[in-house]
PDB file of N, CA and C in Angstrom:
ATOM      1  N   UNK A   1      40.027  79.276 219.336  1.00  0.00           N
ATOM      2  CA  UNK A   1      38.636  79.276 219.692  1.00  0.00           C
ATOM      3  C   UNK A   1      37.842  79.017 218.420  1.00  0.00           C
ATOM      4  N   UNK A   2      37.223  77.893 218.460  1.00  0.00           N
ATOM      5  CA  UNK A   2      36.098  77.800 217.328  1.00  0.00           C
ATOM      6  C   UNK A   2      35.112  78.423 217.027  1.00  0.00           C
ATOM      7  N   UNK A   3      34.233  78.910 216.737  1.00  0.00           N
ATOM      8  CA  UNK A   3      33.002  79.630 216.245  1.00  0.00           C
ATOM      9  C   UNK A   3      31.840  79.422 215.204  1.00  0.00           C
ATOM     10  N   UNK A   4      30.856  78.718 215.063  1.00  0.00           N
ATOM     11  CA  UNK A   4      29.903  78.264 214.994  1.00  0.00           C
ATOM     12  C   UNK A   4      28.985  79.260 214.790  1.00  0.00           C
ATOM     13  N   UNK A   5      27.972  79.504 213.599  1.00  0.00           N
ATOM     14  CA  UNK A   5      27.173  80.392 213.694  1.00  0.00           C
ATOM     15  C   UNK A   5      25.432  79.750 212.847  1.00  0.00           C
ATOM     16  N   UNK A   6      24.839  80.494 213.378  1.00  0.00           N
ATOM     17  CA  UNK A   6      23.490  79.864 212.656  1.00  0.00           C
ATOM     18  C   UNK A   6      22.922  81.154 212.340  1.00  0.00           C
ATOM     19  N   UNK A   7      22.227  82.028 211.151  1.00  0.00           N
ATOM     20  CA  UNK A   7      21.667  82.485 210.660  1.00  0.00           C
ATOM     21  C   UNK A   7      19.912  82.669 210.692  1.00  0.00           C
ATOM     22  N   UNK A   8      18.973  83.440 210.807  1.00  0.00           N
ATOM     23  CA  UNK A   8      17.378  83.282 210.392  1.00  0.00           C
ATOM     24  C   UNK A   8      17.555  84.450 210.463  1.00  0.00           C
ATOM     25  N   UNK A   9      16.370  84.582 209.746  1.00  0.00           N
ATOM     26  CA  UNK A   9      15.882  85.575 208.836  1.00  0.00           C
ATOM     27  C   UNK A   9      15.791  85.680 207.179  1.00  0.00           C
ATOM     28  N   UNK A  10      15.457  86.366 207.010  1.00  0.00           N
ATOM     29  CA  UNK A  10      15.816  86.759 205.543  1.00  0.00           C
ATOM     30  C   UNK A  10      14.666  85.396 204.381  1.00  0.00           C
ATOM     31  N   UNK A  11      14.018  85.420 204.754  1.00  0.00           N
ATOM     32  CA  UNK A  11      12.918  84.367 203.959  1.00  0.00           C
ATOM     33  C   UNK A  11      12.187  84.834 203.345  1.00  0.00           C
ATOM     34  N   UNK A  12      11.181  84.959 202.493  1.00  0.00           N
ATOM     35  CA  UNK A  12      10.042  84.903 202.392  1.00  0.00           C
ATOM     36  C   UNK A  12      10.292  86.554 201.315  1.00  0.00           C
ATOM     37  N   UNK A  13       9.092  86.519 200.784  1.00  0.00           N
ATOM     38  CA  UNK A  13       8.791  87.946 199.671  1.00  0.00           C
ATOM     39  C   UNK A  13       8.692  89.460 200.733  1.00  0.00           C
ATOM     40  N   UNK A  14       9.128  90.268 201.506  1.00  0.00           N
ATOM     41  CA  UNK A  14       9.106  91.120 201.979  1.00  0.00           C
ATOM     42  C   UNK A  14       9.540  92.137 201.124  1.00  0.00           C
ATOM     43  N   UNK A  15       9.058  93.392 201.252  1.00  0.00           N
ATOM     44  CA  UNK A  15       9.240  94.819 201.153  1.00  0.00           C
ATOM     45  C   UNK A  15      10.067  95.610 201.693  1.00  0.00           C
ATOM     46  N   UNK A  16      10.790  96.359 201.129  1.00  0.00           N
ATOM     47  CA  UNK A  16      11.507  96.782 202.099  1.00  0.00           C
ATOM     48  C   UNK A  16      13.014  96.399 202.170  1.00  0.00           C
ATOM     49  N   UNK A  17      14.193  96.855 203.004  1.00  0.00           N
ATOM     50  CA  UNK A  17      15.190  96.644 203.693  1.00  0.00           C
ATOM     51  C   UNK A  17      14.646  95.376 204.687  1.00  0.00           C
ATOM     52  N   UNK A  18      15.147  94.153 204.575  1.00  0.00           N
ATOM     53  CA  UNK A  18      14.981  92.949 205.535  1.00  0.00           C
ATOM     54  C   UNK A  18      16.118  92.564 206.612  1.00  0.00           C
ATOM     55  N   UNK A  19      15.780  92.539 207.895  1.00  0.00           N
ATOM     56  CA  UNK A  19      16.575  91.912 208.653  1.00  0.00           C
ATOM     57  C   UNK A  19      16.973  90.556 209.707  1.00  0.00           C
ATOM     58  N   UNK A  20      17.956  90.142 209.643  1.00  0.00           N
ATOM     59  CA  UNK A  20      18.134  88.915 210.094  1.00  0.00           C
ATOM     60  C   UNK A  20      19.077  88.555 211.526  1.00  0.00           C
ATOM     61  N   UNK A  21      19.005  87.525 211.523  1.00  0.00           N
ATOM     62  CA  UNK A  21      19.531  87.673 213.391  1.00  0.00           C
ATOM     63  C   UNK A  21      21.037  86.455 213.056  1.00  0.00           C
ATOM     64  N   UNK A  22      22.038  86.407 213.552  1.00  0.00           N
ATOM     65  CA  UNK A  22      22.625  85.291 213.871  1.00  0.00           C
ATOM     66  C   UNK A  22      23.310  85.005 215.779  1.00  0.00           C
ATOM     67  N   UNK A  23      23.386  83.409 215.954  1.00  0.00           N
ATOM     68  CA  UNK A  23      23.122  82.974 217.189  1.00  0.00           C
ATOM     69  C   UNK A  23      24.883  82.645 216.860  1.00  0.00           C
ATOM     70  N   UNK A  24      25.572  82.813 217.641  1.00  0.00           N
ATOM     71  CA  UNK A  24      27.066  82.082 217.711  1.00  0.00           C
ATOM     72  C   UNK A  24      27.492  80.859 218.802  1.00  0.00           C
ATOM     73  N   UNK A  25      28.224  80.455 218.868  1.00  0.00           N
ATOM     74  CA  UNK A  25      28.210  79.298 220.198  1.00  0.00           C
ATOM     75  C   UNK A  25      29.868  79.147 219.729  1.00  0.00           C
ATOM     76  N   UNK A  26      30.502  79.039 220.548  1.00  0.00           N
ATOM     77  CA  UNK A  26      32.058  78.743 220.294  1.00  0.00           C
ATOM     78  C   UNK A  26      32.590  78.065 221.386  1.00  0.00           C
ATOM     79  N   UNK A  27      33.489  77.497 221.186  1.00  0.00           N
ATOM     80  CA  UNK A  27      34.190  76.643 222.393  1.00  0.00           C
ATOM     81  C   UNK A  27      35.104  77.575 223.337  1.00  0.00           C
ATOM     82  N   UNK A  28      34.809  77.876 224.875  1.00  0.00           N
ATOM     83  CA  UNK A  28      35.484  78.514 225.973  1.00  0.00           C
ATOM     84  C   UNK A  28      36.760  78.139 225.929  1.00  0.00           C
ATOM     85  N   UNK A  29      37.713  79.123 226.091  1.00  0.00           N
ATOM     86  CA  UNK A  29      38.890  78.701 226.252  1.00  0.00           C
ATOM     87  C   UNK A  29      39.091  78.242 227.749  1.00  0.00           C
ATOM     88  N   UNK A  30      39.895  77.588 228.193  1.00  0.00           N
ATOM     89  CA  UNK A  30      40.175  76.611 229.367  1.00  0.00           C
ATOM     90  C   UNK A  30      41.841  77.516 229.599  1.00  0.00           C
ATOM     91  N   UNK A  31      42.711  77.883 228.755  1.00  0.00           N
ATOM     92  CA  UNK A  31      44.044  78.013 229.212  1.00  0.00           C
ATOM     93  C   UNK A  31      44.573  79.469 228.821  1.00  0.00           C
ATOM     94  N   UNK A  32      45.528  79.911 229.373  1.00  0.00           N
ATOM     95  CA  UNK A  32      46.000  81.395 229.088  1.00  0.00           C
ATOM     96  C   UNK A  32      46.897  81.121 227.916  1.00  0.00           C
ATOM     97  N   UNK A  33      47.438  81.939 227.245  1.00  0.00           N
ATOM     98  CA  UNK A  33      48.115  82.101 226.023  1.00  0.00           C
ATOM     99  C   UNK A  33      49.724  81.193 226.144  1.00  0.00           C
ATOM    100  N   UNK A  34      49.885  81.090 227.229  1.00  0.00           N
ATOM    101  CA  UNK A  34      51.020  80.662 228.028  1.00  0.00           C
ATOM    102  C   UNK A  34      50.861  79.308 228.685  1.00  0.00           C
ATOM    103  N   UNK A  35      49.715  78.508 228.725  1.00  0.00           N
ATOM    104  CA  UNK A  35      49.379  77.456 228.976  1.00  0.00           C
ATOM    105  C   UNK A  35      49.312  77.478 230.488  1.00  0.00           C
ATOM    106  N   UNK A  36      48.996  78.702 231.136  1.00  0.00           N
ATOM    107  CA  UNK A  36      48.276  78.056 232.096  1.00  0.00           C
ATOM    108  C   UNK A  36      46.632  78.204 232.410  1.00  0.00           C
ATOM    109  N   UNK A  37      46.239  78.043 233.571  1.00  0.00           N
ATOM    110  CA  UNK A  37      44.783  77.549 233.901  1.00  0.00           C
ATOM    111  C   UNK A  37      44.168  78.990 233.047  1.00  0.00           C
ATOM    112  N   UNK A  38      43.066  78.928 232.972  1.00  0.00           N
ATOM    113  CA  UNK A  38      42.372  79.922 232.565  1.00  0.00           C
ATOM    114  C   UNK A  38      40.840  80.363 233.895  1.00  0.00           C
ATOM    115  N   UNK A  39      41.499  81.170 234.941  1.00  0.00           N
ATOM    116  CA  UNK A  39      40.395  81.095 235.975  1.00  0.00           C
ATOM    117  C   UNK A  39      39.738  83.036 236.109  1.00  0.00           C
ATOM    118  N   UNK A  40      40.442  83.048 235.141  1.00  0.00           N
ATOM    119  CA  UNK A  40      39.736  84.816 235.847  1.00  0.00           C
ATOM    120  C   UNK A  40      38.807  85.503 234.613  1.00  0.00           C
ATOM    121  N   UNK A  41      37.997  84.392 234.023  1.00  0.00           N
ATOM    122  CA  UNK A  41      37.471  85.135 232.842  1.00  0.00           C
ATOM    123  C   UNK A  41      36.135  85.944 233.113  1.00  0.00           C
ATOM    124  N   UNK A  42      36.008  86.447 232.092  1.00  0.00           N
ATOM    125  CA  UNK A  42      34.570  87.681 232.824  1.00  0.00           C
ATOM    126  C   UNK A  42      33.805  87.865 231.927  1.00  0.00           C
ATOM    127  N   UNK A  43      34.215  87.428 230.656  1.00  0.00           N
ATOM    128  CA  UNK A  43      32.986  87.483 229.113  1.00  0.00           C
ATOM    129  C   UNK A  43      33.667  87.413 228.189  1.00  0.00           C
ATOM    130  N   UNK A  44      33.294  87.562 227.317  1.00  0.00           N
ATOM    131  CA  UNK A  44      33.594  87.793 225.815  1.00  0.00           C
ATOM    132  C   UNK A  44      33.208  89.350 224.991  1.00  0.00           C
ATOM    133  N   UNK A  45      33.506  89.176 223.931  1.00  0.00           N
ATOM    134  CA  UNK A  45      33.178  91.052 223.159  1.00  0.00           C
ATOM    135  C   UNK A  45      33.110  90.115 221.544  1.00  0.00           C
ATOM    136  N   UNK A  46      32.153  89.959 221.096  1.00  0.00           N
ATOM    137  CA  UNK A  46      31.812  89.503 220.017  1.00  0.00           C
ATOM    138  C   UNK A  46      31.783  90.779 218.770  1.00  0.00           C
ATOM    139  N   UNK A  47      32.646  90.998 218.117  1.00  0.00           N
ATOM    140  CA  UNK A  47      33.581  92.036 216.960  1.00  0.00           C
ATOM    141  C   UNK A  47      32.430  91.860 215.731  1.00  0.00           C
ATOM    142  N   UNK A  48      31.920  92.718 215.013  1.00  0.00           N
ATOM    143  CA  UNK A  48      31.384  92.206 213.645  1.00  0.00           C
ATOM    144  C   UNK A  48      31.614  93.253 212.942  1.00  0.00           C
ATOM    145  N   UNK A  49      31.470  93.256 211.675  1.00  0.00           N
ATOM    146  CA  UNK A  49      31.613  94.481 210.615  1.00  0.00           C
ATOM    147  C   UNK A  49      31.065  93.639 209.382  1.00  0.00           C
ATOM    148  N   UNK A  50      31.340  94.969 208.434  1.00  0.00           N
ATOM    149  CA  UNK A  50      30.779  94.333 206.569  1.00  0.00           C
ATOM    150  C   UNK A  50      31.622  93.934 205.623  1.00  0.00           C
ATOM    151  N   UNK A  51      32.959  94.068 206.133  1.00  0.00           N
ATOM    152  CA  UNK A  51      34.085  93.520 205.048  1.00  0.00           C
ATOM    153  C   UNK A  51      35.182  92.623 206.135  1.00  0.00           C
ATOM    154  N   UNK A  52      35.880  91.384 205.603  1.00  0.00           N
ATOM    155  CA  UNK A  52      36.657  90.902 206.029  1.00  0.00           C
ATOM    156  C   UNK A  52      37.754  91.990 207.213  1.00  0.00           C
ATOM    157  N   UNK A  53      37.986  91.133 208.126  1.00  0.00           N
ATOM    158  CA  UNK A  53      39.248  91.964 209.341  1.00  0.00           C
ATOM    159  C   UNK A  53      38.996  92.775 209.658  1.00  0.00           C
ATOM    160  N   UNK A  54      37.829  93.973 209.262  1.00  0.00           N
ATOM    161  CA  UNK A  54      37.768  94.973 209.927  1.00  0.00           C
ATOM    162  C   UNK A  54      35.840  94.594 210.623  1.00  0.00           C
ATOM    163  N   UNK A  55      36.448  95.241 212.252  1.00  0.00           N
ATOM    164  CA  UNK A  55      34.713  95.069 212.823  1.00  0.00           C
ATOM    165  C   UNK A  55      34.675  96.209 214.034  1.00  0.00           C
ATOM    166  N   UNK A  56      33.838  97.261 213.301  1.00  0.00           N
ATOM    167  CA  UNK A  56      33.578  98.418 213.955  1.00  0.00           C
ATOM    168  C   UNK A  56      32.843  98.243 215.185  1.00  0.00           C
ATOM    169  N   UNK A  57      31.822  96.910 214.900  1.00  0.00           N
ATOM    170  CA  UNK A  57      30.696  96.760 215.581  1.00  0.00           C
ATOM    171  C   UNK A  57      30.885  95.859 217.139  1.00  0.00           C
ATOM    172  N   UNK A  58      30.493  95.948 217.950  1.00  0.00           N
ATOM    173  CA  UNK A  58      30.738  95.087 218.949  1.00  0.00           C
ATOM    174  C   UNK A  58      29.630  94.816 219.721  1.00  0.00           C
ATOM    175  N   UNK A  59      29.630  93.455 220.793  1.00  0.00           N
ATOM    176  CA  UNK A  59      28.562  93.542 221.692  1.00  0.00           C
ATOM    177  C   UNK A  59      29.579  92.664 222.946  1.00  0.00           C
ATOM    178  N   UNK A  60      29.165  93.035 224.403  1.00  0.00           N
ATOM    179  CA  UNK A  60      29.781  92.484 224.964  1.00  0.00           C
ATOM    180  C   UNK A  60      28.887  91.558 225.618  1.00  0.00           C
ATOM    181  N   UNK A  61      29.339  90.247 225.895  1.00  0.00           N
ATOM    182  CA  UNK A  61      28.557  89.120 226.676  1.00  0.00           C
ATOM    183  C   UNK A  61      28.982  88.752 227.990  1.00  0.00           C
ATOM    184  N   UNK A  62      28.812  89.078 229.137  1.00  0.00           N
ATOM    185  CA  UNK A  62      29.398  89.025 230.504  1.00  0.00           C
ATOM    186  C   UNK A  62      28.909  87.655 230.783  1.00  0.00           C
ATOM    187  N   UNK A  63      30.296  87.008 231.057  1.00  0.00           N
ATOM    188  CA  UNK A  63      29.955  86.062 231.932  1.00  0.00           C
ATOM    189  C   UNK A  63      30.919  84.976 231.191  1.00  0.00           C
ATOM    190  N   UNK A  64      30.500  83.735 231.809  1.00  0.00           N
ATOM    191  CA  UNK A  64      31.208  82.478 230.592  1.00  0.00           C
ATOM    192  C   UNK A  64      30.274  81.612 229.871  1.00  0.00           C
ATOM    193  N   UNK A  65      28.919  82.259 229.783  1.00  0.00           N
ATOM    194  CA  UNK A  65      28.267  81.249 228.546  1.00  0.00           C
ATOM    195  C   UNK A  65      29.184  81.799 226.989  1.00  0.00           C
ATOM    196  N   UNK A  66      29.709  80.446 226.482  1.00  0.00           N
ATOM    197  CA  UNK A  66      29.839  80.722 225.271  1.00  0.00           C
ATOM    198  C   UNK A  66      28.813  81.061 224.316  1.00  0.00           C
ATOM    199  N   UNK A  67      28.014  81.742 223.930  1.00  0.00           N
ATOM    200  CA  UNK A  67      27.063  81.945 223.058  1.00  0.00           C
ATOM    201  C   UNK A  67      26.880  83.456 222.942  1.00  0.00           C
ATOM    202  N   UNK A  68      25.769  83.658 221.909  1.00  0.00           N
ATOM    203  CA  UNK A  68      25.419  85.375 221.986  1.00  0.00           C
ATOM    204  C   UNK A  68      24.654  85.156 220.348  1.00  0.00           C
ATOM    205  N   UNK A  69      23.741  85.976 220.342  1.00  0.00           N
ATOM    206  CA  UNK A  69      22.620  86.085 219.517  1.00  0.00           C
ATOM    207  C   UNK A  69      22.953  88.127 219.061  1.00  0.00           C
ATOM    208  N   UNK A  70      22.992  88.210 217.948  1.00  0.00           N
ATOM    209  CA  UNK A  70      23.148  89.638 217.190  1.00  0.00           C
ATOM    210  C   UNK A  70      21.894  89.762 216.265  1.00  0.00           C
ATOM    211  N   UNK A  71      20.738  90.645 216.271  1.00  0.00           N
ATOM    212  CA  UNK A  71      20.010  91.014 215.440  1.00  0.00           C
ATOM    213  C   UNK A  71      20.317  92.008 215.051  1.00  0.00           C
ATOM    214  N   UNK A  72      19.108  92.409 214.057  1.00  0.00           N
ATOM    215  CA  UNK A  72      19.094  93.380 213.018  1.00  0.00           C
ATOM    216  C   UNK A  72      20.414  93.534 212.088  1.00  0.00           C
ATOM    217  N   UNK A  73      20.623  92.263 211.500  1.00  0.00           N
ATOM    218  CA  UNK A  73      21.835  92.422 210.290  1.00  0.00           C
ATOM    219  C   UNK A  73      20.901  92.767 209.093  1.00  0.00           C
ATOM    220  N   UNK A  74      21.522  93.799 208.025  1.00  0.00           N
ATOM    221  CA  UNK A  74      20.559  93.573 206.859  1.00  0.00           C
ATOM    222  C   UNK A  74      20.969  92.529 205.972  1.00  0.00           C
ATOM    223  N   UNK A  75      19.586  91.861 205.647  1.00  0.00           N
ATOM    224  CA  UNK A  75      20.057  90.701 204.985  1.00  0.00           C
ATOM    225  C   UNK A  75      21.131  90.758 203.476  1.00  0.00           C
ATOM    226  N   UNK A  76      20.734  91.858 202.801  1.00  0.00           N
ATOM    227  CA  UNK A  76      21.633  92.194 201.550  1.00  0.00           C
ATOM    228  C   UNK A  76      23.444  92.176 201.889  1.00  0.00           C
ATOM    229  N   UNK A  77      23.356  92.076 203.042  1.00  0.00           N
ATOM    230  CA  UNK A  77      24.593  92.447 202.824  1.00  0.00           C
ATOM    231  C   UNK A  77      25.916  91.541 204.204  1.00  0.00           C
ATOM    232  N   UNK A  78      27.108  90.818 203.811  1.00  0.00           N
ATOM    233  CA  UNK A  78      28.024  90.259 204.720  1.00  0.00           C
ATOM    234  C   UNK A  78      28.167  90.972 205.671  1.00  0.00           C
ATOM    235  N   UNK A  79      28.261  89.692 206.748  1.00  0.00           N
ATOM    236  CA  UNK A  79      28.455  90.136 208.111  1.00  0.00           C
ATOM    237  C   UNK A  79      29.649  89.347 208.417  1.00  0.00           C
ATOM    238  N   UNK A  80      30.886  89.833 208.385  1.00  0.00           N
ATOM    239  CA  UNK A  80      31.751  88.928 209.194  1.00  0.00           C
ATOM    240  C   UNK A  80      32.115  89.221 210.636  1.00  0.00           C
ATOM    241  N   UNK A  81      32.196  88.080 211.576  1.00  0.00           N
ATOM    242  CA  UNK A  81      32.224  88.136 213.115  1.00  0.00           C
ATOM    243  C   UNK A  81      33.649  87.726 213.378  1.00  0.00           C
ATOM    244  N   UNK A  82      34.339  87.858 214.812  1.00  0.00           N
ATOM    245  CA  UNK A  82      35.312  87.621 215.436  1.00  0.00           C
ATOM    246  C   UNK A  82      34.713  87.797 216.807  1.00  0.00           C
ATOM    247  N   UNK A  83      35.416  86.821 217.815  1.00  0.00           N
ATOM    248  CA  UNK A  83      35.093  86.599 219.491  1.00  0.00           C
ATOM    249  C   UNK A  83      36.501  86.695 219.967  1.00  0.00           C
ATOM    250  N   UNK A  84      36.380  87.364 221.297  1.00  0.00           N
ATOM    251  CA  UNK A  84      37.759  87.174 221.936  1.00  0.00           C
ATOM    252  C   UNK A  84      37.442  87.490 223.303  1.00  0.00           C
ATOM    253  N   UNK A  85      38.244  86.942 224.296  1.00  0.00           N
ATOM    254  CA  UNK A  85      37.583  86.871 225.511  1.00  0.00           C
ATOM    255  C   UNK A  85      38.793  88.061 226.513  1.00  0.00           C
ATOM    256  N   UNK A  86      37.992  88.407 227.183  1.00  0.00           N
ATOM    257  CA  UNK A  86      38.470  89.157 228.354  1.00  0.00           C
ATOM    258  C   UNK A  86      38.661  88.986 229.486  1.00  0.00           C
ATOM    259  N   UNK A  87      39.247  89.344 230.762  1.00  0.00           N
ATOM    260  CA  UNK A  87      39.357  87.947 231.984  1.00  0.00           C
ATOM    261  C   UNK A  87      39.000  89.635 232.729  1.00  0.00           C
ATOM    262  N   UNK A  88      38.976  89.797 234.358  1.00  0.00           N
ATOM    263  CA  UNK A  88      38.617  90.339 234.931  1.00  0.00           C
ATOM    264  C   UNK A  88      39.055  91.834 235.248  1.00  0.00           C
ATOM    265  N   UNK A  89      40.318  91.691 234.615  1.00  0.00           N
ATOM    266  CA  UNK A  89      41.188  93.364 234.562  1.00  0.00           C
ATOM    267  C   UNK A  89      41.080  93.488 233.244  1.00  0.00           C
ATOM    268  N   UNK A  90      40.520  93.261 232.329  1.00  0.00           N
ATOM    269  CA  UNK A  90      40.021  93.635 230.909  1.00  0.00           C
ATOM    270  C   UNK A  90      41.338  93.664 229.824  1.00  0.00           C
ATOM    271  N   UNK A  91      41.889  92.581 230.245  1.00  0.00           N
ATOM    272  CA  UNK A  91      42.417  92.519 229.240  1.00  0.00           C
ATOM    273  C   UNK A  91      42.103  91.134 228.210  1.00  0.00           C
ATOM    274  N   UNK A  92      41.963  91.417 227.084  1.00  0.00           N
ATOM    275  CA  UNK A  92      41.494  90.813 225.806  1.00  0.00           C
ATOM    276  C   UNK A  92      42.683  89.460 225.134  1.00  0.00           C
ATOM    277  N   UNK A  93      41.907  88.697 224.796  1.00  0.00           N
ATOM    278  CA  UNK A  93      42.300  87.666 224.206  1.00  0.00           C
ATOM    279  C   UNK A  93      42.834  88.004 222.779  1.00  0.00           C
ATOM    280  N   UNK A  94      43.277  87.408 222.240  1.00  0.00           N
ATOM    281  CA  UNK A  94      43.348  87.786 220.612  1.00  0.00           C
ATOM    282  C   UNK A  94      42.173  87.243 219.632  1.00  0.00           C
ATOM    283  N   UNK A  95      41.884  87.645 218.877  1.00  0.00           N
ATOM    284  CA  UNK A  95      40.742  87.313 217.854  1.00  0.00           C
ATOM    285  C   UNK A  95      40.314  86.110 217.445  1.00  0.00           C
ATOM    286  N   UNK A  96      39.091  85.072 217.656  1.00  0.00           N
ATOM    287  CA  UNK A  96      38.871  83.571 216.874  1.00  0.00           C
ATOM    288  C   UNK A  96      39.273  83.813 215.477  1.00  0.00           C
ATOM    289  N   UNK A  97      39.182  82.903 214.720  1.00  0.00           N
ATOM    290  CA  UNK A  97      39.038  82.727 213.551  1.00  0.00           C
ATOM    291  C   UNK A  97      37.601  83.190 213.128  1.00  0.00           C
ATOM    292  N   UNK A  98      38.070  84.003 211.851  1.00  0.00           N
ATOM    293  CA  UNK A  98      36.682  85.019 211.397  1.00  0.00           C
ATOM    294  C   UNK A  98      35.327  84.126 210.724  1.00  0.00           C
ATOM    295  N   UNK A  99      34.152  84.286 211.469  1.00  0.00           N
ATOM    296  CA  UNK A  99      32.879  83.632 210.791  1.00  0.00           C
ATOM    297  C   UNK A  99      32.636  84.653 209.419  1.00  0.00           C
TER     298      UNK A  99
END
């Protein structure tokens, strides 16, 4: 699964702790791990944290738009993401490649 991310926020002379938003968009998987059809999917769970491989943080996105928007990151500091999709008895995909 690919993963694509776009960033705003974080511009301009502010005061303060600043925060920023990022938008993701990744390509849907089409097939099961095993190569067949991929028909029972139900969302995604978009993973994030502050240091590489580990992501405490989660949000879940129901449905099959590939996309999802995360605010309030502080800008000072890395955000790395991971997506993995879930099909209708909740069981989970394995991890994209880390943004």
């Amino acid at each position: 699964m690919f993963v694509a991310g776009f960033v705003t926020g974080c511009g301009g002379a502010i005061e303060g702790p600043r925060t920023a938003a990022v938008n993701l968009t990744w390509d849907a998987p089409s097939q099961n791990a095993y190569d067949t059809k991929l028909i029972d999917i139900a969302g995604y769970r978009v993973y994030f944290g502050k240091t590489p491989l580990t992501h405490p943080n989660s949000v879940m996105i129901f449905g099959t738009a590939a996309t999802a928007g995360i605010g309030d990151l502080r800008c000072e500091r890395s955000v790395y993401l991971a997506v993995a999709a879930f099909n209708i008895y909740w069981y989970r995909s394995s991890y994209s490649n880390e943004f």
